[in-house]
N, C-alpha and C. Protein backbone atom coordinates (compact mmCIF):
# COMPACT_ATOMS: atom_id res chain seq x y z
N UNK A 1 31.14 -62.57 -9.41
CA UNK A 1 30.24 -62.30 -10.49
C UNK A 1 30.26 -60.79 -10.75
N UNK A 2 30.06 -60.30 -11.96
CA UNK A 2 30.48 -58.77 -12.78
C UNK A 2 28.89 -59.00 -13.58
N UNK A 3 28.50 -57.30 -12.69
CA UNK A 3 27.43 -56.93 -13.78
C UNK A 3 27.63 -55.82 -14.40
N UNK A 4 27.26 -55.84 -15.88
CA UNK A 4 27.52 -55.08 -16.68
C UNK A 4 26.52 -54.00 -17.21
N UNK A 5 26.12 -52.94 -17.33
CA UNK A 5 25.46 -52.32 -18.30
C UNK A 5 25.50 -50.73 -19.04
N UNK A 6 25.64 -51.20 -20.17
CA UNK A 6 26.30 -49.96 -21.21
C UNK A 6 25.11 -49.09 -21.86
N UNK A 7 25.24 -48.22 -21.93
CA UNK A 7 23.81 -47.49 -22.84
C UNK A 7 24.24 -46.77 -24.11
N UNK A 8 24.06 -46.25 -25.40
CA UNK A 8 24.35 -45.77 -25.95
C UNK A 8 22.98 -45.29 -26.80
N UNK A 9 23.34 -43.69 -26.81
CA UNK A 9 22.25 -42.87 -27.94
C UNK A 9 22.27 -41.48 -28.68
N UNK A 10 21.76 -41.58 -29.66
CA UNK A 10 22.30 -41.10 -30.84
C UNK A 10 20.77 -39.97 -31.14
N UNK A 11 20.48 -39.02 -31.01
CA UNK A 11 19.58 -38.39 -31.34
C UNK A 11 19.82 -37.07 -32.63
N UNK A 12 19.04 -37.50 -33.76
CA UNK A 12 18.72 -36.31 -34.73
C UNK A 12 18.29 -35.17 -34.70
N UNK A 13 18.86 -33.76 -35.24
CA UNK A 13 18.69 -32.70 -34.09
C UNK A 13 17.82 -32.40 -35.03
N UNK A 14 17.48 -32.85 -36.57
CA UNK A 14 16.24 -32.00 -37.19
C UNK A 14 15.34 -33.13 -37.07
N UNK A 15 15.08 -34.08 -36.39
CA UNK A 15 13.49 -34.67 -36.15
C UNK A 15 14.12 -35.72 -34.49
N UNK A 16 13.27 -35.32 -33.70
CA UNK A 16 13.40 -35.25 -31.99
C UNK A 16 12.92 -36.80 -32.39
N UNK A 17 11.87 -37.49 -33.03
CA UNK A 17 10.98 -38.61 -32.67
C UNK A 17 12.19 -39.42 -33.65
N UNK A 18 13.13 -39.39 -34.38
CA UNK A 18 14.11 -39.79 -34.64
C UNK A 18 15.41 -40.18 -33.76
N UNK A 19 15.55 -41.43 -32.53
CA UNK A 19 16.61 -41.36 -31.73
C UNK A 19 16.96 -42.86 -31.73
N UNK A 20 18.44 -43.33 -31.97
CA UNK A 20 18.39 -44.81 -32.06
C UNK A 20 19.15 -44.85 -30.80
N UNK A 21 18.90 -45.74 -30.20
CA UNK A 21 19.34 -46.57 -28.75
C UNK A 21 19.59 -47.87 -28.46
N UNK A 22 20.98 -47.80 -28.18
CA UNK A 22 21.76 -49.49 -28.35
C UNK A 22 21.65 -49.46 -26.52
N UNK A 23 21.22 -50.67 -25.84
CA UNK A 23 21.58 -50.88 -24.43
C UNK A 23 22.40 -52.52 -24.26
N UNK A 24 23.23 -52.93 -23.62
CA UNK A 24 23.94 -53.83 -23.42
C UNK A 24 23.98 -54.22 -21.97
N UNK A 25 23.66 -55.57 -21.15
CA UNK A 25 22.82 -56.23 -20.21
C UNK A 25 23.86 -57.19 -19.80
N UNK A 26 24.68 -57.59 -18.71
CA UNK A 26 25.54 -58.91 -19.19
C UNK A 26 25.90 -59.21 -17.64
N UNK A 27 25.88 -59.92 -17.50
CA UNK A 27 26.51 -60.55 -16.47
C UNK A 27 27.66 -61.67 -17.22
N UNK A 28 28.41 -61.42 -16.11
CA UNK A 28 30.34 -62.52 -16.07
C UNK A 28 30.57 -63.05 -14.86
N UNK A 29 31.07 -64.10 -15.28
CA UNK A 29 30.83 -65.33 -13.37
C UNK A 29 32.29 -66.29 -13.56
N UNK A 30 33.33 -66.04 -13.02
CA UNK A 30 34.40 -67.09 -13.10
C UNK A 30 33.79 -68.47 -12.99
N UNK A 31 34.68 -69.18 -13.98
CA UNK A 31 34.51 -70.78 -13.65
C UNK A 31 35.61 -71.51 -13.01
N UNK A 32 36.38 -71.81 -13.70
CA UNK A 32 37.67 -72.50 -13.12
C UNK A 32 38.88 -71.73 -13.97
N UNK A 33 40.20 -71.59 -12.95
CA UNK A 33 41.57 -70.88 -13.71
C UNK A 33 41.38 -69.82 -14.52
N UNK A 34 40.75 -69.10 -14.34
CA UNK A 34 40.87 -67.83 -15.32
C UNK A 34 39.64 -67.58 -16.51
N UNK A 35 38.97 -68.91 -16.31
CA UNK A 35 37.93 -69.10 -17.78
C UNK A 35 36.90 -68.47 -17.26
N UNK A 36 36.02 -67.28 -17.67
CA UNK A 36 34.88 -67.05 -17.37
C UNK A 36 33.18 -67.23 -18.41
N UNK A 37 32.54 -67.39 -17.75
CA UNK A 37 31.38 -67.43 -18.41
C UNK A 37 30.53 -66.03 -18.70
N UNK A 38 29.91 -66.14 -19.76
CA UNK A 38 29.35 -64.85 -19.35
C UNK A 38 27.61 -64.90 -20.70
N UNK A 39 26.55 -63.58 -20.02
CA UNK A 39 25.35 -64.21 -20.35
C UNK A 39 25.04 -62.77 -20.46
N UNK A 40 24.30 -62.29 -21.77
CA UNK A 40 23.81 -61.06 -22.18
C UNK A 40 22.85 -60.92 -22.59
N UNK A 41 21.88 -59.66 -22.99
CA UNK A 41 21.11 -59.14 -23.62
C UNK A 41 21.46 -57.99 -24.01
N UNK A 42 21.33 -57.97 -25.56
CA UNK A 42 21.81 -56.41 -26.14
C UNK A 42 20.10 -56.09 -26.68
N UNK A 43 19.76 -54.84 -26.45
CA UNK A 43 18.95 -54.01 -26.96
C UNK A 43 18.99 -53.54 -28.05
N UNK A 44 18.29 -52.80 -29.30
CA UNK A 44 18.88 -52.10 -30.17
C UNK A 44 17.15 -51.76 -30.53
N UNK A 45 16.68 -50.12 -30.20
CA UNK A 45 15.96 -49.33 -30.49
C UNK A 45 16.12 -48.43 -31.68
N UNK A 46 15.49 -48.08 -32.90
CA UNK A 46 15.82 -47.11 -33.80
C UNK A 46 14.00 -46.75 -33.85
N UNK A 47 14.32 -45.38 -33.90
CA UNK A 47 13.02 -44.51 -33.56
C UNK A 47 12.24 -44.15 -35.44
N UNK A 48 13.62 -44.00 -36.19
CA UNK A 48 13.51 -43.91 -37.49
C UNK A 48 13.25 -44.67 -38.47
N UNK A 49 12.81 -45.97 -37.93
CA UNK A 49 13.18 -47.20 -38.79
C UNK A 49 11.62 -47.19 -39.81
N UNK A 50 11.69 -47.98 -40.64
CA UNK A 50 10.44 -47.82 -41.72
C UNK A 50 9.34 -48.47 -40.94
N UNK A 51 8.15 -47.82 -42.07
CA UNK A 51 7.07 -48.10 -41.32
C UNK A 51 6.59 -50.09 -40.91
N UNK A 52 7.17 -50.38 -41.69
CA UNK A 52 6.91 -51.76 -41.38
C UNK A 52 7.99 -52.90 -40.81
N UNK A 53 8.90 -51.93 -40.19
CA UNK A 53 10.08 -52.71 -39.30
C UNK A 53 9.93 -52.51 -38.28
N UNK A 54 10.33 -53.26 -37.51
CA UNK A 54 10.03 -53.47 -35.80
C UNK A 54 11.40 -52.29 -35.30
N UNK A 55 10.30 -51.68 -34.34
CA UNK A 55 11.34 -50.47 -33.86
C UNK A 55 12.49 -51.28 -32.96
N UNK A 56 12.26 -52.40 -32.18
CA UNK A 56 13.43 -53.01 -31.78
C UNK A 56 14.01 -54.34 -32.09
N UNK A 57 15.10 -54.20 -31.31
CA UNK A 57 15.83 -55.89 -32.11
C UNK A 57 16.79 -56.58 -30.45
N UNK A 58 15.98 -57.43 -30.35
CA UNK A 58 17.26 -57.93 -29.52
C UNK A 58 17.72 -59.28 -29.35
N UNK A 59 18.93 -59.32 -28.83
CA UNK A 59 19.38 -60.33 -28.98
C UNK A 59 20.25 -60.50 -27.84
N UNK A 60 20.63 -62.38 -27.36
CA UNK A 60 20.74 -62.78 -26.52
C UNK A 60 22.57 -63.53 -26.67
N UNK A 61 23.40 -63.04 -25.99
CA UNK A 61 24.44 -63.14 -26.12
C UNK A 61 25.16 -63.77 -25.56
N UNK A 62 25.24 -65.29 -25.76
CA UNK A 62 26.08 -65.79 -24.32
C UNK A 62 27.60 -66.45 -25.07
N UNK A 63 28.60 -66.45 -23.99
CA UNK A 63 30.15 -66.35 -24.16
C UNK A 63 31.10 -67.26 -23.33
N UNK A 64 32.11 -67.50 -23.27
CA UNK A 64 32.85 -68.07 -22.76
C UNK A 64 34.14 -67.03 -23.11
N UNK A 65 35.23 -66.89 -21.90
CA UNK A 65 36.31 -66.40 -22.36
C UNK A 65 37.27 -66.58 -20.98
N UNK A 66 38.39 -65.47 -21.44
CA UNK A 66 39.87 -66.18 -20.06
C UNK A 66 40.29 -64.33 -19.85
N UNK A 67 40.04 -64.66 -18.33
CA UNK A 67 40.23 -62.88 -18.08
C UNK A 67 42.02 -63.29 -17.29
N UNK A 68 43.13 -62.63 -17.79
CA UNK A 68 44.27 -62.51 -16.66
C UNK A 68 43.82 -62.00 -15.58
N UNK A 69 44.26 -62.86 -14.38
CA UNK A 69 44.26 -62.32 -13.38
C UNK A 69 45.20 -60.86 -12.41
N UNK A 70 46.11 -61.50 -12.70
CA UNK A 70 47.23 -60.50 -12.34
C UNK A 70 48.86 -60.37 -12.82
N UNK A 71 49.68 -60.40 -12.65
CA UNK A 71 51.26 -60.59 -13.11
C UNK A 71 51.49 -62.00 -12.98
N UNK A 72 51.10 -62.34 -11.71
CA UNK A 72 51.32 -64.23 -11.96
C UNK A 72 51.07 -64.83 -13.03
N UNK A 73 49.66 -64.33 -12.94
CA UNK A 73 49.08 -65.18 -14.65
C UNK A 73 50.08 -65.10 -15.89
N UNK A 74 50.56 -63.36 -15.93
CA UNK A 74 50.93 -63.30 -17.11
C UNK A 74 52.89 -64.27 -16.69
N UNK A 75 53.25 -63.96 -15.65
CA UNK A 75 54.43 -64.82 -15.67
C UNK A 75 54.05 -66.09 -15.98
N UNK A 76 53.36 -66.52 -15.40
CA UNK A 76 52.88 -67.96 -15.25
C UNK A 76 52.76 -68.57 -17.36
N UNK A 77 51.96 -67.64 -17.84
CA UNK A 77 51.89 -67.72 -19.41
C UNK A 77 53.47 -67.67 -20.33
N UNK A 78 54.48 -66.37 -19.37
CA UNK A 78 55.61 -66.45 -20.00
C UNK A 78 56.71 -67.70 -20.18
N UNK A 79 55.94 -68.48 -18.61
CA UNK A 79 57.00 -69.44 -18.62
C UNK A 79 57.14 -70.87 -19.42
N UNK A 80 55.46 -71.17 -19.23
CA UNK A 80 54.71 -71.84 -20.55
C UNK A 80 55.53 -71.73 -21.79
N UNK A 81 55.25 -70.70 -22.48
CA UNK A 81 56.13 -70.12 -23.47
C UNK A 81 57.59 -70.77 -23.58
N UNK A 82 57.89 -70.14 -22.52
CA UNK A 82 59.67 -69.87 -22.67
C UNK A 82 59.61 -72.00 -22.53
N UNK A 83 59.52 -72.62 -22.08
CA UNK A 83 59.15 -74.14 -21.82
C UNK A 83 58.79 -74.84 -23.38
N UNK A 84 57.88 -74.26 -23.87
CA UNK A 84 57.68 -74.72 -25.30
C UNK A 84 58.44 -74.68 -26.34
N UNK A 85 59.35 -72.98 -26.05
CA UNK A 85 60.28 -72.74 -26.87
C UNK A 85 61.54 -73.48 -26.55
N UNK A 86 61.93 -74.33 -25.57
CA UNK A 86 62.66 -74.63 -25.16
C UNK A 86 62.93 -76.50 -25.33
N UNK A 87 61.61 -77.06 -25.30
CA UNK A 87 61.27 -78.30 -26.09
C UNK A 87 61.16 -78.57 -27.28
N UNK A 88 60.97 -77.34 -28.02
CA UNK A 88 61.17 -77.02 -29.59
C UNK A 88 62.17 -77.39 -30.14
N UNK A 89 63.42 -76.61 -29.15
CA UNK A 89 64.74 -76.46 -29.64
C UNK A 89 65.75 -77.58 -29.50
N UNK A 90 65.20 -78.51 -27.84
CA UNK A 90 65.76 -79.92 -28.01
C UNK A 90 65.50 -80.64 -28.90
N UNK A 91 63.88 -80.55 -29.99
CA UNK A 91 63.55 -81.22 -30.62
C UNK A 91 64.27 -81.23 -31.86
N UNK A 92 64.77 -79.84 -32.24
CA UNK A 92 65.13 -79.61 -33.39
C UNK A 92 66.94 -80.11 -33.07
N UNK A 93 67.12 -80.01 -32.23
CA UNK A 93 68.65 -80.76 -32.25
C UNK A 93 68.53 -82.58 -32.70
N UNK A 94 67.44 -82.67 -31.50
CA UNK A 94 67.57 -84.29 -32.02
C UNK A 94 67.67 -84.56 -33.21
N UNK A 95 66.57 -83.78 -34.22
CA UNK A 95 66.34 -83.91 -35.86
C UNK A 95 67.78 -83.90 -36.45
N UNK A 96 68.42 -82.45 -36.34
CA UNK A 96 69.68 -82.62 -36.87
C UNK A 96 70.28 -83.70 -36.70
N UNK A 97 71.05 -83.97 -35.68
CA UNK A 97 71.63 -84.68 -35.10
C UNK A 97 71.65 -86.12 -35.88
């Protein structure tokens, strides 16, 4: 499991009570073969915002994705490949043929 957290801020040098602030919250947890899960909260503070907008906003971010592991993986993907391209090409003979 991978914990994550990013901060970012932006302050106006002619009004100090003017500063917007993005923060990013996340945890990532392998599932099976390479697929990971993953579960966030992004922040988003603006100090400047009008008088009748909510100074913050956040939101809840959840994901699925495929992290490579190492050179295996990526061989392991090339050979896939090279295999597909290679059933392609018997296929396309049969057609002629």
């Amino acid at each position: 499991m991978r914990f994550y957290h990013r901060l970012n801020a932006l302050l106006c040098l002619e009004d100090d009570s003017d500063i917007i602030r993005n923060a990013w919250t996340s945890l990532r947890f392998p599932l099976v073969c390479g697929i990971v899960a993953s579960t966030g909260l992004q922040a988003e503070h603006d100090g400047g915002s009008a008088r009748n907008a909510d100074d913050l906003d956040t939101t809840c971010l959840p994901g699925i994705g495929y992290q490579c592991q190492a050179f295996v993986s990526t061989l392991t993907v090339y050979r896939i490949i090279c295999r597909i391209f290679a059933c392609l090409c018997q296929m396309n003979k049969r057609i002629i043929a």
